[in-house]
Protein backbone atom coordinates (compact mmCIF):
# COMPACT_ATOMS: atom_id res chain seq x y z
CA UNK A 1 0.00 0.00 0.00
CA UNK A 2 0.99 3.64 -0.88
CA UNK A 3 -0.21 4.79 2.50
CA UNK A 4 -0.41 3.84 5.99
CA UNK A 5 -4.42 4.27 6.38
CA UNK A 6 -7.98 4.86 4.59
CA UNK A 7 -10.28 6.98 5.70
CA UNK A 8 -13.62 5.06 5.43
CA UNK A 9 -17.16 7.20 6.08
CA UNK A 10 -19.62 4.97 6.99
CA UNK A 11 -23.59 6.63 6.77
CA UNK A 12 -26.45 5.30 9.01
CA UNK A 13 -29.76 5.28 8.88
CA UNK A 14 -30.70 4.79 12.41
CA UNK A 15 -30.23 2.35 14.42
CA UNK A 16 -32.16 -1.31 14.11
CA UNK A 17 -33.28 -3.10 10.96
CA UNK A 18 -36.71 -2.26 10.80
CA UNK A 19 -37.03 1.37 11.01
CA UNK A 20 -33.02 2.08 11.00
CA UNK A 21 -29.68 1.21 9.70
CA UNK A 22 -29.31 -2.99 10.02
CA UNK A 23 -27.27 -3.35 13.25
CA UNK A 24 -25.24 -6.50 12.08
CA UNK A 25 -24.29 -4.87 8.55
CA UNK A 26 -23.54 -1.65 10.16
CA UNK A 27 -20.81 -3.14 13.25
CA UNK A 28 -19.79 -5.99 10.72
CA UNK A 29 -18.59 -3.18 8.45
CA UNK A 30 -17.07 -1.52 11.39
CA UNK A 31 -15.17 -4.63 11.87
CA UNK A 32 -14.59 -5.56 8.52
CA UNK A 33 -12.87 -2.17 8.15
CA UNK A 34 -10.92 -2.25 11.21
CA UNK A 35 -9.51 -5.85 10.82
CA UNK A 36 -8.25 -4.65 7.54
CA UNK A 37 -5.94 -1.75 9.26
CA UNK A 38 -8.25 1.20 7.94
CA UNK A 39 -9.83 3.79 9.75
CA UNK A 40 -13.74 4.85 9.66
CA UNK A 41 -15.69 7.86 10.81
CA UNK A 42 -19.74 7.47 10.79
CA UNK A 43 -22.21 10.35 9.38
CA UNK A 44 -25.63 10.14 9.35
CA UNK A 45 -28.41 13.02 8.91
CA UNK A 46 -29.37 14.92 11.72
CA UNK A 47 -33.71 14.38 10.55
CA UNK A 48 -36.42 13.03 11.96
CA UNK A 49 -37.03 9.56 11.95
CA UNK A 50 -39.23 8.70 9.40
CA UNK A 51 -41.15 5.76 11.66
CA UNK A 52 -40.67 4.31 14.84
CA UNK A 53 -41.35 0.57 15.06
CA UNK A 54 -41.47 -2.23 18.15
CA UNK A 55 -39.73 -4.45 17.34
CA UNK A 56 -41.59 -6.90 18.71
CA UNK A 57 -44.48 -6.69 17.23
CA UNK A 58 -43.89 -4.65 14.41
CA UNK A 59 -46.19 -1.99 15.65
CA UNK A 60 -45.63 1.76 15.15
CA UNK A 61 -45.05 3.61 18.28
CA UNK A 62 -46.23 7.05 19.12
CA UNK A 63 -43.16 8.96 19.63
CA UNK A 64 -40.85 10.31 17.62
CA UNK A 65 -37.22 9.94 17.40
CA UNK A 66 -33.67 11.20 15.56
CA UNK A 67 -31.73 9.34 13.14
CA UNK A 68 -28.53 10.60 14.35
CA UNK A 69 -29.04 10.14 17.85
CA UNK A 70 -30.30 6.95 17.34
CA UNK A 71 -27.17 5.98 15.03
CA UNK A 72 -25.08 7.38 17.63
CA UNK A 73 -26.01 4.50 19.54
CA UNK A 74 -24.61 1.75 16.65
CA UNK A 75 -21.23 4.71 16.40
CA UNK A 76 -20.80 4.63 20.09
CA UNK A 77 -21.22 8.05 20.70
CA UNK A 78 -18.29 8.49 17.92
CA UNK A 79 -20.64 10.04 14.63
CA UNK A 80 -20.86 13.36 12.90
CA UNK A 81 -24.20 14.48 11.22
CA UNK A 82 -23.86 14.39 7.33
CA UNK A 83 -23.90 17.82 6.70
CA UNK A 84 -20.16 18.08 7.76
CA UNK A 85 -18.84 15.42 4.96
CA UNK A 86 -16.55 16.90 3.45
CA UNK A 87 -14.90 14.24 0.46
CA UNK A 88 -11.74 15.55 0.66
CA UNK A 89 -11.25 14.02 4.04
CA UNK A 90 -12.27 10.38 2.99
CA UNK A 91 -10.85 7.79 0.44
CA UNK A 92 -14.26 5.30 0.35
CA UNK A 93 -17.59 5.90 1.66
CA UNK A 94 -19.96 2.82 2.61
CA UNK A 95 -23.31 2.59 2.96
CA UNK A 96 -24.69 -0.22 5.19
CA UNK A 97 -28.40 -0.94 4.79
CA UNK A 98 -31.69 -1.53 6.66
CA UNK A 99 -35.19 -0.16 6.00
CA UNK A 100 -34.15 2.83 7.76
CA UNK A 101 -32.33 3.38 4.22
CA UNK A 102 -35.66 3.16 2.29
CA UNK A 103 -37.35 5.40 4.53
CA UNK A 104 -35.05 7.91 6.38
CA UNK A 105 -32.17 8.33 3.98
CA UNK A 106 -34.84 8.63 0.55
CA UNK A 107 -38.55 7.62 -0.05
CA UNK A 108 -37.60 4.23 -2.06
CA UNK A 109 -39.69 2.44 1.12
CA UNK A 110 -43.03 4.89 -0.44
CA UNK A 111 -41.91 6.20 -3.93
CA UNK A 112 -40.35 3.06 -5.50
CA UNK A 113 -38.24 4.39 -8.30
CA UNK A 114 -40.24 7.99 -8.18
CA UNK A 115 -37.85 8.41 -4.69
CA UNK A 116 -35.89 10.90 -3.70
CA UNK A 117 -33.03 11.34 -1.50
CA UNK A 118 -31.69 13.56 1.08
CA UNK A 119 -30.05 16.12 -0.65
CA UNK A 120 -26.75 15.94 1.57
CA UNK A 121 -26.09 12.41 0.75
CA UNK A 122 -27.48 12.75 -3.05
CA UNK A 123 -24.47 15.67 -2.70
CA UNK A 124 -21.95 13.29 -1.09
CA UNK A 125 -22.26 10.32 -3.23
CA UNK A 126 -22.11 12.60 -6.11
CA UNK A 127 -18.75 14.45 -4.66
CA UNK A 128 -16.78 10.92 -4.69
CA UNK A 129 -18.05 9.91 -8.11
CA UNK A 130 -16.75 12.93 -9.21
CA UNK A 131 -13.87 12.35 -8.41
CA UNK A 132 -13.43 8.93 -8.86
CA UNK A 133 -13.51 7.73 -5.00
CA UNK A 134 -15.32 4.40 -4.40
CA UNK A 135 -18.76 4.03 -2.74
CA UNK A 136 -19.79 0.55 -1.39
CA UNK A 137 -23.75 0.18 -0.76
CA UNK A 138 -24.92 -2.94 1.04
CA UNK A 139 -28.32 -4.35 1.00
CA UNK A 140 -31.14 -2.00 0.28
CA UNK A 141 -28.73 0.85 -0.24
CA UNK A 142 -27.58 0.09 -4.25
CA UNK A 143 -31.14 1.87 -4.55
CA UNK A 144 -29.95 5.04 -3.66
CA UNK A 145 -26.98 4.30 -5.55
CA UNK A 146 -28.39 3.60 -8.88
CA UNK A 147 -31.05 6.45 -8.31
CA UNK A 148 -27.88 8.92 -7.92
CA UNK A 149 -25.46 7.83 -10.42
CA UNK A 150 -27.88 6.03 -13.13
CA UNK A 151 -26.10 4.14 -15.23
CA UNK A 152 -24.01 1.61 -13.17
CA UNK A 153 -23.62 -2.15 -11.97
CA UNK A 154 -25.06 -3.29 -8.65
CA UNK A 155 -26.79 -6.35 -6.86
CA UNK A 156 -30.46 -6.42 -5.00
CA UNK A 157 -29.81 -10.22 -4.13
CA UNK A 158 -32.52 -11.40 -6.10
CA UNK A 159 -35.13 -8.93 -6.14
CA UNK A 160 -36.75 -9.21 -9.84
CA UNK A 161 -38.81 -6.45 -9.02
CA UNK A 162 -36.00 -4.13 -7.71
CA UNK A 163 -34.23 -4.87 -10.61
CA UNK A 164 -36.63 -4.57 -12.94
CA UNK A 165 -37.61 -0.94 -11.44
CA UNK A 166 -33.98 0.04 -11.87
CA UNK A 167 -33.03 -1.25 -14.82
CA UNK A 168 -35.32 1.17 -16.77
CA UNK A 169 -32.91 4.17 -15.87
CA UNK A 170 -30.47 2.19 -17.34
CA UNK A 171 -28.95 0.27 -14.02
CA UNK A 172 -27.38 -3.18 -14.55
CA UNK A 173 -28.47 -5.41 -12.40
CA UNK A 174 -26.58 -8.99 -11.45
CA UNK A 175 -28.18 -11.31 -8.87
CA UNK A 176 -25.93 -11.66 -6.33
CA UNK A 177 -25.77 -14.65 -2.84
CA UNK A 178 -24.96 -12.90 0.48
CA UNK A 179 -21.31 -14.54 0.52
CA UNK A 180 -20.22 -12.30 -2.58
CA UNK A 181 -20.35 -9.13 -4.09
CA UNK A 182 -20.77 -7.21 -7.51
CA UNK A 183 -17.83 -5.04 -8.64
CA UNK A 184 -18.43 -1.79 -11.45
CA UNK A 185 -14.63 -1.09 -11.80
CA UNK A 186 -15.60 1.75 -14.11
CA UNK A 187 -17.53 3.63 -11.86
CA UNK A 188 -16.08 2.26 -8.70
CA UNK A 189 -18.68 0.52 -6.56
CA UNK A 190 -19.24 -2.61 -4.82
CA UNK A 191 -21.95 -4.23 -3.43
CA UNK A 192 -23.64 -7.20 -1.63
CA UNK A 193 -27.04 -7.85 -0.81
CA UNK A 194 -26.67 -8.97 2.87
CA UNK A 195 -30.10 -9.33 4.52
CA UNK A 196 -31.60 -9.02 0.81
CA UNK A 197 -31.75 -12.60 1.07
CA UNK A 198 -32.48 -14.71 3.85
CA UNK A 199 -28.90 -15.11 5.03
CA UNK A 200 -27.13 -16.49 8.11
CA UNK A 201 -24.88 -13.97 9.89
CA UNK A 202 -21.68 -15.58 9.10
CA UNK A 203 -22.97 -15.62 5.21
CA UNK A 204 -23.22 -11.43 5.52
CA UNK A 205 -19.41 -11.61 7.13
CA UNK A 206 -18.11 -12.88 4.40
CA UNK A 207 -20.08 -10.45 1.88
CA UNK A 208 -18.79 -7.40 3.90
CA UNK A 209 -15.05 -8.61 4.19
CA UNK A 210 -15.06 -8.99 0.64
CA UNK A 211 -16.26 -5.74 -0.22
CA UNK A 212 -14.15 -3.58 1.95
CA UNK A 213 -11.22 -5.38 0.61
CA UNK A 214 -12.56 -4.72 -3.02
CA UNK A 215 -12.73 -0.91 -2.22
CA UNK A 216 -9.69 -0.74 -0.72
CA UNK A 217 -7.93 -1.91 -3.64
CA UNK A 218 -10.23 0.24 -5.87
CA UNK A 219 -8.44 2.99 -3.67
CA UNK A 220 -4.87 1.88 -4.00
CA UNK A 221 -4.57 0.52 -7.83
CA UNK A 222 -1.51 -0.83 -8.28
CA UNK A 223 -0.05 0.25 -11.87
CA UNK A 224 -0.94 -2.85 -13.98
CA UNK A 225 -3.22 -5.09 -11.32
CA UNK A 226 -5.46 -7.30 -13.01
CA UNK A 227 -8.32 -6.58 -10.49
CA UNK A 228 -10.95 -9.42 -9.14
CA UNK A 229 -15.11 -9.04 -9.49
């Protein structure tokens, strides 16, 4: 490696699977990162959330609460709201997923492919395509993704409908188990579909280590690598 250290920004959605960012994606990714010798910092909007769910029995509850307090909780404490991102200051940005994605981050959860997103992440994602820094999107996330960007390669798992949805804007779509990934070299993003697919923990491990180590050598090309999708 060229450098000592990545700087990885990681955005949440909340915190929990059903109304927030996916708790095992998120701290997997954490890890995934960490093991690897990287460093992360974790942004996510300071909004409202969009619902609040028991998650017991997947009944709304009458309260209201804030994404970024609630993804301090995954961040411990350690999490800047999204408005400060500032691409100059990170090398890759990931995007765990969750339905806290579909509803807090954009409207895919009501909208379907009339959604849009925040404008701050629609603005960050944009700033590292632009300058060719790679964005990894796990899960539900390749939705915002493709909406952004248009015309690139990801994976909903198997989601026929998802795919079919995207894939009129001109989004490639490759079906995808939770073990691996899907790699768009030219526009320099990964992704794997996690909880897309009714996965076993260790299954979404193995997803997430390989994508971290796919953007990190997306970040440090070596002159004349033959790279792996």
């Amino acid at each position: 490696m060229s450098r000592t250290s990545l700087n990885f920004a990681v955005i949440l959605a909340g915190c929990g699977n059903k109304d927030g960012a996916e708790i095992h994606e998120s701290v997997l990714t954490l890890l995934a990162i960490d093991r690897a010798g990287h460093q992360y910092q974790c942004f996510a909007p300071d909004v409202p959330q969009a619902r609040v769910l028991n998650f017991l029995t997947n009944a709304p509850m009458p309260e209201e609460r804030n994404v970024l307090v609630e993804s301090a909780r995954i961040a411990r404490s350690q999490i800047k709201p999204l408005s400060e991102f500032k691409p100059a200051d990170i090398d890759i940005l990931v995007m765990p997923g969750g339905s806290g994605v579909a509803h807090n981050l954009c409207t895919f959860a009501t909208d379907g492919d009339r959604m849009t997103v925040l404008p701050e992440l629609e603005a960050a994602i944009r700033s590292m395509h632009e300058v060719h820094k790679p964005i990894g999107a796990l899960c539900i996330s390749p939705v915002i993704v493709a909406h952004v960007l248009k015309k690139v390669t990801v994976t909903f798992g198997k989601d026929e409908k998802i795919n079919a949805m995207f894939q009129k804007s001109g989004t490639k779509t490759i079906n995808c188990e939770a073990r691996g990934i899907v790699v768009d070299e030219a526009n320099k993003i990964v992704t794997t579909p996690c909880y897309m697919l009714n996965a076993r923990i260790s299954e979404l491990g193995e997803g997430i280590d390989k994508l971290i180590q796919a953007l990190i050598k997306m970040s440090l090309p070596l002159e004349g690598e033959v790279r792996w999708g």
